[in-house]
PDB file of N, CA and C in Angstrom:
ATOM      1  N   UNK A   1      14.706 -60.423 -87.844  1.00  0.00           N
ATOM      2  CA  UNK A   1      15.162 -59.098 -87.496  1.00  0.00           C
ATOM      3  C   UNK A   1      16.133 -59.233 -86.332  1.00  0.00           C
ATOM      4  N   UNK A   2      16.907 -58.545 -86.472  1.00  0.00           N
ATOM      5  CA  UNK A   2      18.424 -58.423 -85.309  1.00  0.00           C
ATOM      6  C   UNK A   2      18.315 -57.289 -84.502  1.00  0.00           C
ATOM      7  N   UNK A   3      18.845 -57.508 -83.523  1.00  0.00           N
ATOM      8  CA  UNK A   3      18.201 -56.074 -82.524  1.00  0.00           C
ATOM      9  C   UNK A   3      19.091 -55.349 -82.859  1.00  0.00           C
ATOM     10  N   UNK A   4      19.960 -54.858 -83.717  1.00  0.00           N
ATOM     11  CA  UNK A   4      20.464 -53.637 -83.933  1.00  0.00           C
ATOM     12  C   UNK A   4      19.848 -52.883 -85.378  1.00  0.00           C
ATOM     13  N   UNK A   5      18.946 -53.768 -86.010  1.00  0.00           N
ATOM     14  CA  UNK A   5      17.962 -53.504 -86.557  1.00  0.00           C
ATOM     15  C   UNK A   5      16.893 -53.039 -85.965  1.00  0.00           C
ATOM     16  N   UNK A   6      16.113 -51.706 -86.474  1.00  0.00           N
ATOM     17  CA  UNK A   6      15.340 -50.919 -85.789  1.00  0.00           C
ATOM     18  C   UNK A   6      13.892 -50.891 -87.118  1.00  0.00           C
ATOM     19  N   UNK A   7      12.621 -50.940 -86.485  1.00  0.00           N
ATOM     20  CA  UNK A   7      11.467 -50.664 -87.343  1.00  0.00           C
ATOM     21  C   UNK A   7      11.143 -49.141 -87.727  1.00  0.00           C
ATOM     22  N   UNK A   8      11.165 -48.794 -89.193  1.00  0.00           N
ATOM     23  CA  UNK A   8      10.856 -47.667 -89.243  1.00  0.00           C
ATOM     24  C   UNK A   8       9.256 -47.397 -88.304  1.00  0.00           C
ATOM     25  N   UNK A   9       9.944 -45.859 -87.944  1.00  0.00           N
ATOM     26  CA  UNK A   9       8.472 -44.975 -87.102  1.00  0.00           C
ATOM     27  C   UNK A   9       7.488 -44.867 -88.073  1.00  0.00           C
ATOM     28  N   UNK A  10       6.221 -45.247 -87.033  1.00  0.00           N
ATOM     29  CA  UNK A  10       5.080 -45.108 -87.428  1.00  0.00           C
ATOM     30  C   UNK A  10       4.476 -43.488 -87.352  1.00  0.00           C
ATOM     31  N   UNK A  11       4.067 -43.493 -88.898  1.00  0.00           N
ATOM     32  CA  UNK A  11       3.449 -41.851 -88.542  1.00  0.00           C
ATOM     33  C   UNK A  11       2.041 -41.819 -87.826  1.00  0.00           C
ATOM     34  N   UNK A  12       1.805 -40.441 -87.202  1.00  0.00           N
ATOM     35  CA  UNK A  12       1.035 -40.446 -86.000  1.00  0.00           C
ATOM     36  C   UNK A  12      -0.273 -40.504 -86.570  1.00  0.00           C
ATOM     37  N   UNK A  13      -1.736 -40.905 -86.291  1.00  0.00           N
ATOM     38  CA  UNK A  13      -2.539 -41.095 -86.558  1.00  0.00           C
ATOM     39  C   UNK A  13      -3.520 -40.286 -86.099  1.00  0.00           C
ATOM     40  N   UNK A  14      -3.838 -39.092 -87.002  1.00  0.00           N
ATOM     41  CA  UNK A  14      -4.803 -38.335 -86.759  1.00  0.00           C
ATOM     42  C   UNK A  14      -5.867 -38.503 -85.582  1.00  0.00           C
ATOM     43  N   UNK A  15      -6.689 -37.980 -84.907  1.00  0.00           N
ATOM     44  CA  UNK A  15      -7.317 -38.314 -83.952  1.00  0.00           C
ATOM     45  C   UNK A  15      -8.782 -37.152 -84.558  1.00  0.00           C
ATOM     46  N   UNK A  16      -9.855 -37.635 -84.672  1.00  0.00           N
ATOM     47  CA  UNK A  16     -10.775 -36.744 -84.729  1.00  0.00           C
ATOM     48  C   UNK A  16     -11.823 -36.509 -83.440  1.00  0.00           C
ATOM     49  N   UNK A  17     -11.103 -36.777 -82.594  1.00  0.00           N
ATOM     50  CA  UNK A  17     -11.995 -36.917 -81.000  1.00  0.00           C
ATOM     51  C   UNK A  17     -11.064 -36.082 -80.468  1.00  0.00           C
ATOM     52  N   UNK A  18     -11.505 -35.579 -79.812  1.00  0.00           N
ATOM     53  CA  UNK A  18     -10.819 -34.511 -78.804  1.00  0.00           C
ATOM     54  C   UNK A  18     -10.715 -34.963 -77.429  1.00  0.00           C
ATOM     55  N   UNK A  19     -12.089 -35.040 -76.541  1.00  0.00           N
ATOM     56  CA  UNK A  19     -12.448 -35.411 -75.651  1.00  0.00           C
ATOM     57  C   UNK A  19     -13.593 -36.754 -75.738  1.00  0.00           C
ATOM     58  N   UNK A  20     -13.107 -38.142 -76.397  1.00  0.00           N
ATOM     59  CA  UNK A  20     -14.205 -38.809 -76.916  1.00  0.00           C
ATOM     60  C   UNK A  20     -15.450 -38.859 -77.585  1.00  0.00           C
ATOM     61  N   UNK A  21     -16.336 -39.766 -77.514  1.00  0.00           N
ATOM     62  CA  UNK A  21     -17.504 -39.350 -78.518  1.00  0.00           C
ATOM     63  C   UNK A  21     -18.203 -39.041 -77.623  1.00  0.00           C
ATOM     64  N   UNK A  22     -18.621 -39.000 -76.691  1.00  0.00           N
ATOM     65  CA  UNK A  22     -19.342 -37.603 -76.024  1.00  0.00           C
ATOM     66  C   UNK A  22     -19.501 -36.137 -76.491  1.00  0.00           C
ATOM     67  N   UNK A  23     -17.923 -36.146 -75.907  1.00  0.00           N
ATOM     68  CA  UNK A  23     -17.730 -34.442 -76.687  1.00  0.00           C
ATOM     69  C   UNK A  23     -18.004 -33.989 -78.307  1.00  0.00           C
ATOM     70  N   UNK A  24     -17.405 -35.507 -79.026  1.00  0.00           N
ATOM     71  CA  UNK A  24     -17.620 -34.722 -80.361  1.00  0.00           C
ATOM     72  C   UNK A  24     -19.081 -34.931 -80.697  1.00  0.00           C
ATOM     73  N   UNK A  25     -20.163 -35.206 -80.423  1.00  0.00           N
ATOM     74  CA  UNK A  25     -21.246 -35.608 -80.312  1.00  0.00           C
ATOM     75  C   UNK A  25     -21.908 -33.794 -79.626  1.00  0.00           C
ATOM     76  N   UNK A  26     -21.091 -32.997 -78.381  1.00  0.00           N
ATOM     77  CA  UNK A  26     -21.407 -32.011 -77.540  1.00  0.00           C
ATOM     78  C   UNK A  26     -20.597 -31.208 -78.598  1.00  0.00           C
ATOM     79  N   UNK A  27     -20.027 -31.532 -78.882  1.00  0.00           N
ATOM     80  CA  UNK A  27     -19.508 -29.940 -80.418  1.00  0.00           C
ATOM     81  C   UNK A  27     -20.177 -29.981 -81.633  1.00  0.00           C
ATOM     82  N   UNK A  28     -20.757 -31.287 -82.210  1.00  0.00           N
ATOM     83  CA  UNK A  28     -21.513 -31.011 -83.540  1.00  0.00           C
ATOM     84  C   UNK A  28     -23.060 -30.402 -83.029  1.00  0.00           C
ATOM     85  N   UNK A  29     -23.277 -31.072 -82.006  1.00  0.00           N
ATOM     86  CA  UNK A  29     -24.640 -30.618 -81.469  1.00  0.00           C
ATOM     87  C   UNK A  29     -25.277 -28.912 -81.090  1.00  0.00           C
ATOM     88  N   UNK A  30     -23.845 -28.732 -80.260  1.00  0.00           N
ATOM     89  CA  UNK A  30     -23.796 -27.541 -79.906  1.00  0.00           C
ATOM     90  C   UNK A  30     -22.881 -26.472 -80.534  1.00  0.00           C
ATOM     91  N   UNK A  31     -23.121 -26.184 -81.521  1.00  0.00           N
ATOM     92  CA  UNK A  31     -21.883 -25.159 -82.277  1.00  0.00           C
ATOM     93  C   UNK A  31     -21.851 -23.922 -81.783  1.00  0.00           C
ATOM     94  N   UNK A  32     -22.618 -23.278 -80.936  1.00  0.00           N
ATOM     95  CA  UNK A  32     -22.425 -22.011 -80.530  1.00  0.00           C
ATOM     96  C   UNK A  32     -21.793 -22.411 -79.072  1.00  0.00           C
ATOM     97  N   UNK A  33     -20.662 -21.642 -78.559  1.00  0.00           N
ATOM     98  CA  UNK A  33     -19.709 -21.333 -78.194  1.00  0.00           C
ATOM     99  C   UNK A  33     -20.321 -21.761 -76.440  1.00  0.00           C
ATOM    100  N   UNK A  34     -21.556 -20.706 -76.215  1.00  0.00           N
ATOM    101  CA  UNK A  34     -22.083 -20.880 -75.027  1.00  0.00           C
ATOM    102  C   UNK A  34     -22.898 -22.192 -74.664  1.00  0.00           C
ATOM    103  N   UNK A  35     -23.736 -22.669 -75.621  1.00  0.00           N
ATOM    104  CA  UNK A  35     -24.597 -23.403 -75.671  1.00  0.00           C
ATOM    105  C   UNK A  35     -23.761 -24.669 -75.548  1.00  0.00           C
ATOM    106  N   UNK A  36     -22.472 -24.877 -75.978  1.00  0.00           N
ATOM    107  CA  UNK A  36     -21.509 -26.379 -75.829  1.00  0.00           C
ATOM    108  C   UNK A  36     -21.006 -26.506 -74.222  1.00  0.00           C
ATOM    109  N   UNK A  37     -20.662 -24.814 -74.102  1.00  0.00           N
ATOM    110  CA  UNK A  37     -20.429 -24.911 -72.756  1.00  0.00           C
ATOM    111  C   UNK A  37     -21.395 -24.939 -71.445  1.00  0.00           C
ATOM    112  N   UNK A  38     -22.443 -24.900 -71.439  1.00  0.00           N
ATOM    113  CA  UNK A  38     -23.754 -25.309 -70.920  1.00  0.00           C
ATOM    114  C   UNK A  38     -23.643 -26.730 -70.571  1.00  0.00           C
ATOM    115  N   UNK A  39     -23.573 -27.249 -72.097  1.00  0.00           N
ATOM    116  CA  UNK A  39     -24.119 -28.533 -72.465  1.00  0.00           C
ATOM    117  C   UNK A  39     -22.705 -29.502 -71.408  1.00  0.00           C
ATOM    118  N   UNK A  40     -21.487 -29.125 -71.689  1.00  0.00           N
ATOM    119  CA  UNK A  40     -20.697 -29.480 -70.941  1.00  0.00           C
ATOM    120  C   UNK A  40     -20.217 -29.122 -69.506  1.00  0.00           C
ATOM    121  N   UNK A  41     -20.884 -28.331 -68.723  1.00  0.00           N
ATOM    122  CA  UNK A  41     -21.158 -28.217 -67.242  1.00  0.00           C
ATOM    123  C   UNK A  41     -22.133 -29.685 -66.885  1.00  0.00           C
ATOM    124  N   UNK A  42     -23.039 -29.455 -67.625  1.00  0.00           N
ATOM    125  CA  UNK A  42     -24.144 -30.280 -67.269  1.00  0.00           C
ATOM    126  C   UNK A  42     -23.852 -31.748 -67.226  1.00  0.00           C
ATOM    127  N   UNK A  43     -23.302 -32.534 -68.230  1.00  0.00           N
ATOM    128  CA  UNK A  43     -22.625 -33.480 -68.656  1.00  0.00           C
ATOM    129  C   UNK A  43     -21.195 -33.706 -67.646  1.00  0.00           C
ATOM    130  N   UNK A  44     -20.608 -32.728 -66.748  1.00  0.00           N
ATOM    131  CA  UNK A  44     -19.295 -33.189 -66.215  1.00  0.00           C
ATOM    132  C   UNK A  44     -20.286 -33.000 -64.848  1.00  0.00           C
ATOM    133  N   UNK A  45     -21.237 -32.402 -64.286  1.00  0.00           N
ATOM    134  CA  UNK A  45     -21.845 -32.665 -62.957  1.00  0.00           C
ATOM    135  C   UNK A  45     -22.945 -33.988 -62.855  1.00  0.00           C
ATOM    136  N   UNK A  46     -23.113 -34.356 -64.019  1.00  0.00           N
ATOM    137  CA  UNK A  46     -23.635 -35.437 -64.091  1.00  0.00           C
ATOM    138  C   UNK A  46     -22.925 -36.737 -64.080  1.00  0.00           C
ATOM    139  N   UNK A  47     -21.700 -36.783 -64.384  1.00  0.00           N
ATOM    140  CA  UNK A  47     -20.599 -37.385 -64.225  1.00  0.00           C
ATOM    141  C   UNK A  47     -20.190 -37.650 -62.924  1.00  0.00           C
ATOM    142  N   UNK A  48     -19.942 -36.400 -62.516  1.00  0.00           N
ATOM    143  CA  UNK A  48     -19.138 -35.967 -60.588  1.00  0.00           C
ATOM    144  C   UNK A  48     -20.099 -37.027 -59.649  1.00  0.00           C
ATOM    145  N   UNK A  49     -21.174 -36.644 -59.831  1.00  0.00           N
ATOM    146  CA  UNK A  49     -22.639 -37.074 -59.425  1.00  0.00           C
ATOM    147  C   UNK A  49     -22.999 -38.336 -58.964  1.00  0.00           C
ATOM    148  N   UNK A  50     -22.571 -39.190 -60.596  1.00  0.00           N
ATOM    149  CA  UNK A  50     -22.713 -40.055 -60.478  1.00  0.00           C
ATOM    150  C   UNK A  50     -21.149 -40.924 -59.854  1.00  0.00           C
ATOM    151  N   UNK A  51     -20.250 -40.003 -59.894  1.00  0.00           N
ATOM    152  CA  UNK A  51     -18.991 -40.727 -59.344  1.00  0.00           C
ATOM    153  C   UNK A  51     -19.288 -40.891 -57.840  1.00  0.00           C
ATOM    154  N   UNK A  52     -20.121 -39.998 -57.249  1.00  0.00           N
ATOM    155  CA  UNK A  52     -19.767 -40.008 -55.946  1.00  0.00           C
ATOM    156  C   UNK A  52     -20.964 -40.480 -55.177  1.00  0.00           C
ATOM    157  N   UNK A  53     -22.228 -41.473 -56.461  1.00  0.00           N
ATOM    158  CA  UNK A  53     -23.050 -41.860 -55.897  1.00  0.00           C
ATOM    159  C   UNK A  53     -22.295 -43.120 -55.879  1.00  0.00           C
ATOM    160  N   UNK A  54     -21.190 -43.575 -56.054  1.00  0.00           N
ATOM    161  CA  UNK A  54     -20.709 -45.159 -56.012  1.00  0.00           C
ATOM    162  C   UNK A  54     -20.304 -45.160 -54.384  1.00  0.00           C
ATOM    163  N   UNK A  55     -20.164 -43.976 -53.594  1.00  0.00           N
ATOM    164  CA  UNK A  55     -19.345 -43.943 -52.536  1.00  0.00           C
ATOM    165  C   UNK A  55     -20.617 -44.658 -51.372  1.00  0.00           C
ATOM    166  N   UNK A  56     -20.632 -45.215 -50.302  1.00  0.00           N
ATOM    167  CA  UNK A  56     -21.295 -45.296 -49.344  1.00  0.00           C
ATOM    168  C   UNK A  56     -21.781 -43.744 -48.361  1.00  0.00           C
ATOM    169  N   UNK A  57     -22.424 -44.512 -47.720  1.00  0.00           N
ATOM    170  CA  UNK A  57     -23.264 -43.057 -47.088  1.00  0.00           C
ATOM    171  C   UNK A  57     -21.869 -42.694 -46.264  1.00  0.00           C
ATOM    172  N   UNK A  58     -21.312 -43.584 -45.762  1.00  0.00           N
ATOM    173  CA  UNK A  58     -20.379 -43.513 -44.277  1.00  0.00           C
ATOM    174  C   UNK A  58     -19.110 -42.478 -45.115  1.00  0.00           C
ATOM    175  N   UNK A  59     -18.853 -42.798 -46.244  1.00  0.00           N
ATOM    176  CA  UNK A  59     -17.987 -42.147 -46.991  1.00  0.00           C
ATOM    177  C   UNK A  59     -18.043 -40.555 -47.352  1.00  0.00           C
ATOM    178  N   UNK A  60     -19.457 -40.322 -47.997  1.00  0.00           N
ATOM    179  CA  UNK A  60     -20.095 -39.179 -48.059  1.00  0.00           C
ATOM    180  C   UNK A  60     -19.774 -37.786 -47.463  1.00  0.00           C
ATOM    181  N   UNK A  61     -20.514 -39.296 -46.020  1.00  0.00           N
ATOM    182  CA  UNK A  61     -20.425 -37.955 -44.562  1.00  0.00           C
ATOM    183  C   UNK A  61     -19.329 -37.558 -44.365  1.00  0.00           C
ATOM    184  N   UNK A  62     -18.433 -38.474 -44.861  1.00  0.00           N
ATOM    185  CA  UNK A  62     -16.660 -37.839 -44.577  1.00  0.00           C
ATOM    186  C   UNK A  62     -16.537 -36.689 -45.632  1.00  0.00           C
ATOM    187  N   UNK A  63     -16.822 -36.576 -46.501  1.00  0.00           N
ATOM    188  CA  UNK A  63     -17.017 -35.529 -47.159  1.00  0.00           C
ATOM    189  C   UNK A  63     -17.929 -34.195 -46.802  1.00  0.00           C
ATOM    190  N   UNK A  64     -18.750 -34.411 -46.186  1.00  0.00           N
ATOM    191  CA  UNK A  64     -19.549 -33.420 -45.583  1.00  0.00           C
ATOM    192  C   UNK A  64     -20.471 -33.265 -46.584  1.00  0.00           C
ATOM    193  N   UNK A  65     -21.211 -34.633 -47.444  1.00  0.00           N
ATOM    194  CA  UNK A  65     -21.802 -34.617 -48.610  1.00  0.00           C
ATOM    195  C   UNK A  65     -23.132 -36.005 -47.323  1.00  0.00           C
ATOM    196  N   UNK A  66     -24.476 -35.848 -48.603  1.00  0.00           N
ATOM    197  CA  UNK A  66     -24.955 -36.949 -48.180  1.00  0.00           C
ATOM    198  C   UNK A  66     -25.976 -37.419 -49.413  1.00  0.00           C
ATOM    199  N   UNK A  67     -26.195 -38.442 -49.368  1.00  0.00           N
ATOM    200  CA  UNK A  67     -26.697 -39.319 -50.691  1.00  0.00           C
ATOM    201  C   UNK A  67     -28.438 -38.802 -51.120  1.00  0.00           C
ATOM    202  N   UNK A  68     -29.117 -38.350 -50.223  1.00  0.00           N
ATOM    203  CA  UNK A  68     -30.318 -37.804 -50.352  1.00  0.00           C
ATOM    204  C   UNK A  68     -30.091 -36.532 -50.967  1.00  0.00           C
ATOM    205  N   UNK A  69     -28.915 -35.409 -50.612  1.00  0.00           N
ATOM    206  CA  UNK A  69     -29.062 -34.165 -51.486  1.00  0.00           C
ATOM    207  C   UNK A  69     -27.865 -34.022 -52.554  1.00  0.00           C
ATOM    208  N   UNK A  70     -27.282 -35.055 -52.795  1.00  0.00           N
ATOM    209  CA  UNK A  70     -26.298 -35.001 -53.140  1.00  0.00           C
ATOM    210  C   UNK A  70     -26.496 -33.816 -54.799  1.00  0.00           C
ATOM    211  N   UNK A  71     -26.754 -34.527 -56.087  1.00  0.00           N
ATOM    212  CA  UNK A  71     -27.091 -33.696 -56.835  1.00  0.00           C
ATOM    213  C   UNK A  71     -27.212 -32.066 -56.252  1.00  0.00           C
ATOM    214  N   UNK A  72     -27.469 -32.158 -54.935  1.00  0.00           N
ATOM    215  CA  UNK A  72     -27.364 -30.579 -54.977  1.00  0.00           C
ATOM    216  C   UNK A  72     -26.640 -29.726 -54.113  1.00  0.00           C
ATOM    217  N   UNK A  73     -26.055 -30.656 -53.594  1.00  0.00           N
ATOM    218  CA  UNK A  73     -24.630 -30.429 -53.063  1.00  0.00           C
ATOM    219  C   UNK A  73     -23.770 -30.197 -54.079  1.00  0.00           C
ATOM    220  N   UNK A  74     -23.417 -31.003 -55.254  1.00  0.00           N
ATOM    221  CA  UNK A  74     -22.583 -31.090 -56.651  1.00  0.00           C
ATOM    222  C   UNK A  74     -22.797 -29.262 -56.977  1.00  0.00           C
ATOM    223  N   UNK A  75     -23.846 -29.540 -57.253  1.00  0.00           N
ATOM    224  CA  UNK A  75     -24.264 -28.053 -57.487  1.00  0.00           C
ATOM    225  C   UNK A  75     -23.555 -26.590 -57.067  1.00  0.00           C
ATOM    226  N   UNK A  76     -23.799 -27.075 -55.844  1.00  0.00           N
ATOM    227  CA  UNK A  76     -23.628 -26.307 -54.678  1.00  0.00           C
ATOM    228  C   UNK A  76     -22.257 -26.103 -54.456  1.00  0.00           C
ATOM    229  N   UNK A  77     -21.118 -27.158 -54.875  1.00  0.00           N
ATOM    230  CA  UNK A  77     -19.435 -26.559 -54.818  1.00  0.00           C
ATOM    231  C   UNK A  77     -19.308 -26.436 -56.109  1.00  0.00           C
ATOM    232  N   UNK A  78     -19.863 -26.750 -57.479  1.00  0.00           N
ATOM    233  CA  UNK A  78     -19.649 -26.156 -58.379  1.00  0.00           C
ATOM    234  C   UNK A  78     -19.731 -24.046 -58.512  1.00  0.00           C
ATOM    235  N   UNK A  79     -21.038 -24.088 -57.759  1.00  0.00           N
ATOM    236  CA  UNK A  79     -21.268 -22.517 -57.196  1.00  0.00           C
ATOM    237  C   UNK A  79     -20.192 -22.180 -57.111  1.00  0.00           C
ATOM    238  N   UNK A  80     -20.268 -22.645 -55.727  1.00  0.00           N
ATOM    239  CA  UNK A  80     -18.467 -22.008 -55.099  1.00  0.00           C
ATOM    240  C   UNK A  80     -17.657 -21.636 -55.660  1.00  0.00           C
ATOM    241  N   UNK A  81     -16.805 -22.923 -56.041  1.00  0.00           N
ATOM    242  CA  UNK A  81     -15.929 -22.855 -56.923  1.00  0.00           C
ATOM    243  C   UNK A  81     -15.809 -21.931 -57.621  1.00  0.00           C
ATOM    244  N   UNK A  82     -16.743 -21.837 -58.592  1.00  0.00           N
ATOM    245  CA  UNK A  82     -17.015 -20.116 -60.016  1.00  0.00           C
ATOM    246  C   UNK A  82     -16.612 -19.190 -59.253  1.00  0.00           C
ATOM    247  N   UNK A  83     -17.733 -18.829 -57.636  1.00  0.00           N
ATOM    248  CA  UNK A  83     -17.401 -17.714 -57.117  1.00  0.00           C
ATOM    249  C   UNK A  83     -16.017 -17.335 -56.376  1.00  0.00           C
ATOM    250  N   UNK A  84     -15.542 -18.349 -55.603  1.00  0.00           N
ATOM    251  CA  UNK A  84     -14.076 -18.307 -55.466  1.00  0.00           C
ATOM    252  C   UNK A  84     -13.431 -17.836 -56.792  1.00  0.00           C
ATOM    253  N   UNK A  85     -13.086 -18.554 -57.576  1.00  0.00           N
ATOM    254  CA  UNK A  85     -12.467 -18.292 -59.389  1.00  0.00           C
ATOM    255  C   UNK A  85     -12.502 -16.669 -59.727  1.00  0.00           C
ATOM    256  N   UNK A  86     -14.013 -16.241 -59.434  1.00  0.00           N
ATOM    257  CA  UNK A  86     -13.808 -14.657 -59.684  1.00  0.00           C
ATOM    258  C   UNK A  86     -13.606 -13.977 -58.522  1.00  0.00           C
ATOM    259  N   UNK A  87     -13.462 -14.235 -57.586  1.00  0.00           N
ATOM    260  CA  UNK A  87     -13.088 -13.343 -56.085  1.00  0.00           C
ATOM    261  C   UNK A  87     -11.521 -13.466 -56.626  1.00  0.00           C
ATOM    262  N   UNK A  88     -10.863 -14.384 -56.510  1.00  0.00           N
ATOM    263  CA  UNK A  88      -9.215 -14.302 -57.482  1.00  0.00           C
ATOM    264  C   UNK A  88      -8.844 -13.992 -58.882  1.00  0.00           C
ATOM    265  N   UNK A  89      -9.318 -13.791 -59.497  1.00  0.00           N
ATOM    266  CA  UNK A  89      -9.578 -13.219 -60.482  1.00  0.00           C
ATOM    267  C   UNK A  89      -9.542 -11.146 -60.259  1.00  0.00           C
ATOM    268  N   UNK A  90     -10.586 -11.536 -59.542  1.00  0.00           N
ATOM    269  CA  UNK A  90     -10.561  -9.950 -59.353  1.00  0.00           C
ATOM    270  C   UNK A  90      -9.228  -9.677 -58.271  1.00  0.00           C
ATOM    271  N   UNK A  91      -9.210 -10.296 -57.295  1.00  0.00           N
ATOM    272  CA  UNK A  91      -7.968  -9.963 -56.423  1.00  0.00           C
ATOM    273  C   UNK A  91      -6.549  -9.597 -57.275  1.00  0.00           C
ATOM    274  N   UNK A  92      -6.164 -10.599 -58.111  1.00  0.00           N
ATOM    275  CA  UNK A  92      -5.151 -10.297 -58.864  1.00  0.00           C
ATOM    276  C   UNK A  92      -5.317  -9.365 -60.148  1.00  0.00           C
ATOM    277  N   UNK A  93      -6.219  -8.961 -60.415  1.00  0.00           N
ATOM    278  CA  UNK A  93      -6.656  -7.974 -60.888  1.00  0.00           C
ATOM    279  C   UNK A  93      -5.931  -6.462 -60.389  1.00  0.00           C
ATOM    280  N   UNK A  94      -6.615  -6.408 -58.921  1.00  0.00           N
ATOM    281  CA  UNK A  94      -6.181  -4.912 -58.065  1.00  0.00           C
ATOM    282  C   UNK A  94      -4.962  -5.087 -58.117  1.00  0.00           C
ATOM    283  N   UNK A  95      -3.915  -5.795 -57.442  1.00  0.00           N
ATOM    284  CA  UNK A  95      -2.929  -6.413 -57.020  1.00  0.00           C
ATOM    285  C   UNK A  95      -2.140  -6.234 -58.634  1.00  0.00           C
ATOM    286  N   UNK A  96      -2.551  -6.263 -60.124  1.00  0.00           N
ATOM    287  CA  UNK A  96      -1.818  -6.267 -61.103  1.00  0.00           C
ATOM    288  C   UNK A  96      -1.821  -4.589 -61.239  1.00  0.00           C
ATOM    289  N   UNK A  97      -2.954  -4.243 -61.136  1.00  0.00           N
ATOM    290  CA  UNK A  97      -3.345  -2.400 -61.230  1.00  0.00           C
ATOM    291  C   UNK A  97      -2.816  -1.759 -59.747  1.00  0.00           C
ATOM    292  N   UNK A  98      -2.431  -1.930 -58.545  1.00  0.00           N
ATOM    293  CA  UNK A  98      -1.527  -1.303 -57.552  1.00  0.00           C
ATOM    294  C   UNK A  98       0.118  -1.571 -58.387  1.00  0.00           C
ATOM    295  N   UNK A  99       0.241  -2.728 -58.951  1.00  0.00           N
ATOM    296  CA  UNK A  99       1.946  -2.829 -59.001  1.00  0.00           C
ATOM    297  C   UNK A  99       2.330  -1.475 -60.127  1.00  0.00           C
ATOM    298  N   UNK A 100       1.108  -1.936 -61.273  1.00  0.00           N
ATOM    299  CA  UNK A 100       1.633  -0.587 -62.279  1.00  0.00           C
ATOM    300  C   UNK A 100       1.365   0.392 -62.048  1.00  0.00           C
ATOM    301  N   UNK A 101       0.505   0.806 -61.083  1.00  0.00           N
ATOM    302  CA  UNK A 101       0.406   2.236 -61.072  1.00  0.00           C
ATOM    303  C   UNK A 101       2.022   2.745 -59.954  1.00  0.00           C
ATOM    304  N   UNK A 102       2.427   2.304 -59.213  1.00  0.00           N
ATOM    305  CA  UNK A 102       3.124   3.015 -58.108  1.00  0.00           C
ATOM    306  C   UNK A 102       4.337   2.223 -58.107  1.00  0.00           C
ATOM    307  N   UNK A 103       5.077   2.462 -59.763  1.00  0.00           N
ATOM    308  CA  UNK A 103       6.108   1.956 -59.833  1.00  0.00           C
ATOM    309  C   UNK A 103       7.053   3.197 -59.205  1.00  0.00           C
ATOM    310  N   UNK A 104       8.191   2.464 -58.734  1.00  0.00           N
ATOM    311  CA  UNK A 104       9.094   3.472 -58.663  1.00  0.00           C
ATOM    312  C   UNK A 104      10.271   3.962 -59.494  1.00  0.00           C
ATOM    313  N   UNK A 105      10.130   5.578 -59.290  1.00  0.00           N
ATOM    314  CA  UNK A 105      11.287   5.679 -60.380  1.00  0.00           C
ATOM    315  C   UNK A 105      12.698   6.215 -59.841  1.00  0.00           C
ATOM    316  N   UNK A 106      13.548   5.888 -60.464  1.00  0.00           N
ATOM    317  CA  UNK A 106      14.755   6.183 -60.445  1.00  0.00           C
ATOM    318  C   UNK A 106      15.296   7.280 -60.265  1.00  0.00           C
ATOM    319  N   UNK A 107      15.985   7.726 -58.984  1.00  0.00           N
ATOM    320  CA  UNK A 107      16.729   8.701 -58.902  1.00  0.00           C
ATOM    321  C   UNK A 107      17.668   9.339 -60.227  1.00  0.00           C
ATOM    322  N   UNK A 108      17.803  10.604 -60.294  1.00  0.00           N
ATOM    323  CA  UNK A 108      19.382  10.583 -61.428  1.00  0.00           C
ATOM    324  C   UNK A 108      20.105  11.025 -60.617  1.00  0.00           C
TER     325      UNK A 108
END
């Protein structure tokens, strides 16, 4: 082959994993809508969890985390987090309902 010779493209190869076999394992298991999403909170704080049990204690504390409560610390900014999410949520909410209500109109 000569390099101004080119290999025809390969067609793309279906993928039946989405998010690996975890997930497709957490979608056949769980087919109702809520129950997958349960199943996958649980499964990504168990993950976090275990990511941040690799860290040393000295590390932790820099985080303002510590290895004895950790699991429930995880917990505990997952909380947050949600509740932040809907405090903005709702903020831009008002903030979308003040702009339309008190549009201004045009002189003639």
């Amino acid at each position: 082959m000569t390099l101004t010779e080119t290999t025809p493209p390969q067609p793309a190869r279906p993928s039946l994993r989405k998010d690996g076999l975890a997930s497709l394992w957490g979608r056949l298991r769980y087919r109702q809508p809520d129950a997958y999403a349960a199943w996958l909170q649980e499964r990504d704080m168990t993950i976090i969890t275990a990511t941040l049990m690799r860290l040393s204690e000295r590390q932790l504390n820099r985080l303002g985390l510590s290895r004895a409560t950790l699991a429930l610390d995880v917990e505990d900014l997952a909380q947050r987090a949600t509740r932040e999410a809907e405090i903005v949520h709702e903020v831009l909410e008002l903030m979308h309902d003040a702009q339309t209500e008190h549009r201004p109109i045009a002189a003639e």
